[in-house]
Protein backbone atom coordinates (compact mmCIF):
# COMPACT_ATOMS: atom_id res chain seq x y z
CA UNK A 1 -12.51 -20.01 15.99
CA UNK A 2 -9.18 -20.22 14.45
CA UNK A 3 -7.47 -17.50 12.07
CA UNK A 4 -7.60 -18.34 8.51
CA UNK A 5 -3.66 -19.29 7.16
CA UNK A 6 -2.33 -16.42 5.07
CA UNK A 7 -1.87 -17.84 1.72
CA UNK A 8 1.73 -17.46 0.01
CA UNK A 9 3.50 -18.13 -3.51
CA UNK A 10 5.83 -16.71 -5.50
CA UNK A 11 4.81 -13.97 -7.30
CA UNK A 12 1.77 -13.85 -5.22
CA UNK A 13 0.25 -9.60 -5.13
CA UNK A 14 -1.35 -8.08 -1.90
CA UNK A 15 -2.98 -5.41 -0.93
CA UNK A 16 -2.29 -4.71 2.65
CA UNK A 17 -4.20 -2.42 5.53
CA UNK A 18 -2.92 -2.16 8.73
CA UNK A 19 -5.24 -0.30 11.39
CA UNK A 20 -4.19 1.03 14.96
CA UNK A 21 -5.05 -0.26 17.94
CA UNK A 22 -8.70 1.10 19.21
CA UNK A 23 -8.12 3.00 15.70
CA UNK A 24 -5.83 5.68 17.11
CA UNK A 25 -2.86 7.02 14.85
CA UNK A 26 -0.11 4.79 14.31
CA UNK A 27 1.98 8.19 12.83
CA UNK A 28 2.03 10.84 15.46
CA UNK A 29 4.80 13.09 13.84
CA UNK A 30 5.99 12.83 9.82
CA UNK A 31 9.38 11.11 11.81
CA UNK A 32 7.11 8.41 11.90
CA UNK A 33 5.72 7.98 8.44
CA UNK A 34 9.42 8.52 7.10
CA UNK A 35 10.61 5.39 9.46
CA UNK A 36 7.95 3.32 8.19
CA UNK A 37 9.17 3.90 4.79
CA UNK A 38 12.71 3.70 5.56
CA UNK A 39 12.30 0.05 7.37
CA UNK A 40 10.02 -0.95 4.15
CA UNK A 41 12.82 0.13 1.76
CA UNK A 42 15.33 -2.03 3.90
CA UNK A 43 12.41 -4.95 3.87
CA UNK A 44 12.15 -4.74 0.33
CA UNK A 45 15.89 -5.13 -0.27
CA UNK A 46 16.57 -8.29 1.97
CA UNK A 47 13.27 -10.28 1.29
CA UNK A 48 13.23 -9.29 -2.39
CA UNK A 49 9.77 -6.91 -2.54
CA UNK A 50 8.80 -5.82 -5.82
CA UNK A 51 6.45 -2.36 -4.19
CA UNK A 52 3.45 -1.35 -6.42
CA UNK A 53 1.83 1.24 -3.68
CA UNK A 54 1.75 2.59 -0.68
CA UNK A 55 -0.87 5.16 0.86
CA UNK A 56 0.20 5.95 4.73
CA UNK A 57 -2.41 7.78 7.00
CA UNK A 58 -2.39 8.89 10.24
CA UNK A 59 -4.80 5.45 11.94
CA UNK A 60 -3.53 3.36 9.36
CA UNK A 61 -1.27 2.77 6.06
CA UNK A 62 -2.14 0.49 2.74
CA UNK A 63 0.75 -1.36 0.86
CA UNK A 64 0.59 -3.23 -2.36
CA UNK A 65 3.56 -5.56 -3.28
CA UNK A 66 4.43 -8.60 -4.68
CA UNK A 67 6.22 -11.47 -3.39
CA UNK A 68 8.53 -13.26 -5.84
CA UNK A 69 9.91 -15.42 -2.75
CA UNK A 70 6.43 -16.54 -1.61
CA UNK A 71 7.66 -14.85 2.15
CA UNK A 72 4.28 -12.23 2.82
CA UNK A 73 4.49 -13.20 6.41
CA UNK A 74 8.44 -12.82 7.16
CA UNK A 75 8.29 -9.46 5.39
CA UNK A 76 5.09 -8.21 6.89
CA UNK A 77 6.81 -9.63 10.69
CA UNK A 78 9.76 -7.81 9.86
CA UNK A 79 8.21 -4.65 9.23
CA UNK A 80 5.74 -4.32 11.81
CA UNK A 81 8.13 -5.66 14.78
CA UNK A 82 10.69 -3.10 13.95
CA UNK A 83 8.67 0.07 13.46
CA UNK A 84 6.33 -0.84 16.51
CA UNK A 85 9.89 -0.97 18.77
CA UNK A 86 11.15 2.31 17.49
CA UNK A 87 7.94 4.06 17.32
CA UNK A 88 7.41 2.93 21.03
CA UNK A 89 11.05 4.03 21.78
CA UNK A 90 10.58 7.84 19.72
CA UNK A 91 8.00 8.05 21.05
CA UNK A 92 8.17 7.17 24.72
CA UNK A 93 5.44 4.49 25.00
CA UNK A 94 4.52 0.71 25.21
CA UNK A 95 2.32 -2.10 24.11
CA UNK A 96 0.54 -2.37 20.58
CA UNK A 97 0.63 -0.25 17.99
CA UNK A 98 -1.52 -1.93 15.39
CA UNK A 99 -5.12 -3.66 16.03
CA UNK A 100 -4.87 -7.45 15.52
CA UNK A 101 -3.33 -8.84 12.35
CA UNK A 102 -2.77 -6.74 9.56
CA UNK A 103 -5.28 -7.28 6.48
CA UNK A 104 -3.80 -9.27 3.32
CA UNK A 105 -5.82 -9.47 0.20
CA UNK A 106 -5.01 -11.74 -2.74
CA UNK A 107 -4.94 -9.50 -5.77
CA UNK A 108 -4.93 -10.89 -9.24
CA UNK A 109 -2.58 -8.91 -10.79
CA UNK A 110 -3.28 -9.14 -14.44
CA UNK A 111 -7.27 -8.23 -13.82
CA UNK A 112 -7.06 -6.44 -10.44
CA UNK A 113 -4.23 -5.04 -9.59
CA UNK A 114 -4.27 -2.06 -11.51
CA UNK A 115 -7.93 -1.30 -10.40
CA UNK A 116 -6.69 -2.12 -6.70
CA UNK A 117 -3.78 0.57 -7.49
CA UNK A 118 -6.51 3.47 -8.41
CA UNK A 119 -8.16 2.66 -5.33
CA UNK A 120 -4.71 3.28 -2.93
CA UNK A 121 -3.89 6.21 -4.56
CA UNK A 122 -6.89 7.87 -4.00
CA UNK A 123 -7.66 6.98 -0.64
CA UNK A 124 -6.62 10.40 0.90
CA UNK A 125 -9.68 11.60 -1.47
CA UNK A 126 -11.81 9.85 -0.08
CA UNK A 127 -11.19 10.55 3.22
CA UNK A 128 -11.30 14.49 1.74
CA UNK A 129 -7.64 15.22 3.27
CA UNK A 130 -6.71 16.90 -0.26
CA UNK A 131 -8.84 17.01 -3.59
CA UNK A 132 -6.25 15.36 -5.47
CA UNK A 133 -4.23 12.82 -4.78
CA UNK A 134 -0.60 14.76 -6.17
CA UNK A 135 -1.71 17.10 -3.32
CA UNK A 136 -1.14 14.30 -0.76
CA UNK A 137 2.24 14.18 0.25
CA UNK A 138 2.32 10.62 1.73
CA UNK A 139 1.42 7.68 -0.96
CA UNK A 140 3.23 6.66 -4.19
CA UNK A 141 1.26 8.71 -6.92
CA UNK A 142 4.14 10.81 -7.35
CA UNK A 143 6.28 8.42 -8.66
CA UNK A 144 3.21 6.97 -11.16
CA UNK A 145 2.84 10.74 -12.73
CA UNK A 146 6.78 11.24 -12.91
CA UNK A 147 5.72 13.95 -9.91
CA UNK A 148 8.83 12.19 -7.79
CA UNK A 149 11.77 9.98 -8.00
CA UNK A 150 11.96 7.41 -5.52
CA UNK A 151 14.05 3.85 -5.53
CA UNK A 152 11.47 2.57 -3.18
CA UNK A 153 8.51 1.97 -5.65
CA UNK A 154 8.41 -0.32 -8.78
CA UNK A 155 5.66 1.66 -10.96
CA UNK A 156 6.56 0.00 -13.89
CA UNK A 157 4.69 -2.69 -14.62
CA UNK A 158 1.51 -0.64 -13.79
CA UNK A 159 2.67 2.16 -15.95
CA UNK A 160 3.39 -0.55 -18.77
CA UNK A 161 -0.65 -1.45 -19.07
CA UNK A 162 -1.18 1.94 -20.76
CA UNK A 163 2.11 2.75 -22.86
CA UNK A 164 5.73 2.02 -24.01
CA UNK A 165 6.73 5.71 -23.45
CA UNK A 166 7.41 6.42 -19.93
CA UNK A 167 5.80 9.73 -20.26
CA UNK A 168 2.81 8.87 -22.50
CA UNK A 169 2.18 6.27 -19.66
CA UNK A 170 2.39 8.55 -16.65
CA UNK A 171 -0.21 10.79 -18.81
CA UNK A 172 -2.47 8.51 -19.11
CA UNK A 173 -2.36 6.99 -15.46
CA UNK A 174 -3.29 10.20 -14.23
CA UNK A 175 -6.02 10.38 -16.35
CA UNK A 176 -6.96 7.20 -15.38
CA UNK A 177 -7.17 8.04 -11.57
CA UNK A 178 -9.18 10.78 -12.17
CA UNK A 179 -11.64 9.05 -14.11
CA UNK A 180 -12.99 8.02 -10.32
CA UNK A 181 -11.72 10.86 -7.80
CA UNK A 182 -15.56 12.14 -7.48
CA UNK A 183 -16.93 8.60 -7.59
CA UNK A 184 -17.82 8.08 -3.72
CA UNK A 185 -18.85 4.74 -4.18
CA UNK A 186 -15.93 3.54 -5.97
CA UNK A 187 -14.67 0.23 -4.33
CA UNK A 188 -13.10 -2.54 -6.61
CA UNK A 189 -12.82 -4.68 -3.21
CA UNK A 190 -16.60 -4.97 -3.78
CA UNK A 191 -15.89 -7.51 -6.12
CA UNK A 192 -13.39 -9.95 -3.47
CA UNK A 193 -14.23 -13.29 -3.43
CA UNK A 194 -14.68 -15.07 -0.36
CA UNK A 195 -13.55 -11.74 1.39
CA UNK A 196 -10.06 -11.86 0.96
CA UNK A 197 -9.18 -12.82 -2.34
CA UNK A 198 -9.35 -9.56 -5.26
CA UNK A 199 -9.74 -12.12 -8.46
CA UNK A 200 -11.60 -14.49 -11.06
């Protein structure tokens, strides 16, 4: 059975999951994490990535960005290839690092994306690493709560569905993730249609 063709446009949003191979850690040190972040900071730069999220755990790491160039699969290629040959290097191994293809999902990003954001940020909740997600040193909610200051995220239009005023806006996008963090059955991907597109 052939692999469904990743769909692509410009401006097209995603919501990305990639899982390790036989699900063991694709981050064995915090070296790691902070080279997966530094190759998607040069990835955003030369194929143009506006970033809405990222969540990184140990087995596997969620990213939500936007493609203005229509090019998910040339960024996503670019990312992967690099860090899997200089994790393998650090790290003194070979063969895969991640299990299969990496998961895209369509995200409609005027009725979904924002829900889709919640969701990512308070994944290390759910998997009850910390009890809130400012505790959890690896994902992008610092930089929606004005907790951090980091070039590599673009919280902006997210933090422009609640309020002109920067601050007013990170207020209320806290409040607005913890409207769910002790809702265990919270899952807006519930809603995908035909299991890989988040949208009407």
């Amino acid at each position: 059975m052939s692999r469904p063709v990743r769909i692509e446009y410009k401006g097209a949003c995603y919501h990305i999951i990639a899982r390790g191979i036989e699900r063991r850690k694709v981050f064995l040190h915090p070296e790691d994490k902070h080279l997966l972040l530094k190759i998607l900071a040069e990835v955003k730069k030369t194929h143009g990535l506006t970033i809405h999220g990222y969540c990184l755990m140990d087995n596997h790491y969620h990213l939500q960005f936007e493609t203005p160039r229509g090019n998910l699969c040339k960024a996503m290629t670019r990312l992967q290839g690099i860090y899997c040959n200089k994790y393998n290097a650090v790290n003194k191994r070979s063969g895969h690092v991640f299990e299969g293809r990496y998961k895209s999902y369509l995200i409609d990003k005027i009725d979904y994306l924002l829900e889709a954001n919640r969701y990512l940020h308070l994944n290390p909740v759910r998997a009850k690493i910390v009890e809130r997600p400012e505790q959890y040193r690896w994902s992008s909610y610092g930089a929606f709560i004005g907790k951090t200051k980091e070039k590599l995220v673009d919280p902006e239009w997210i933090l422009s569905r609640f309020e002109r005023k920067k601050r007013k806006a990170e207020k209320e996008y806290r409040e607005y993730v913890r409207e769910k963090i002790n809702d265990g059955s919270y899952n807006p991907f519930k809603a995908m249609y035909g299991g890989y597109i988040l949208g009407k």
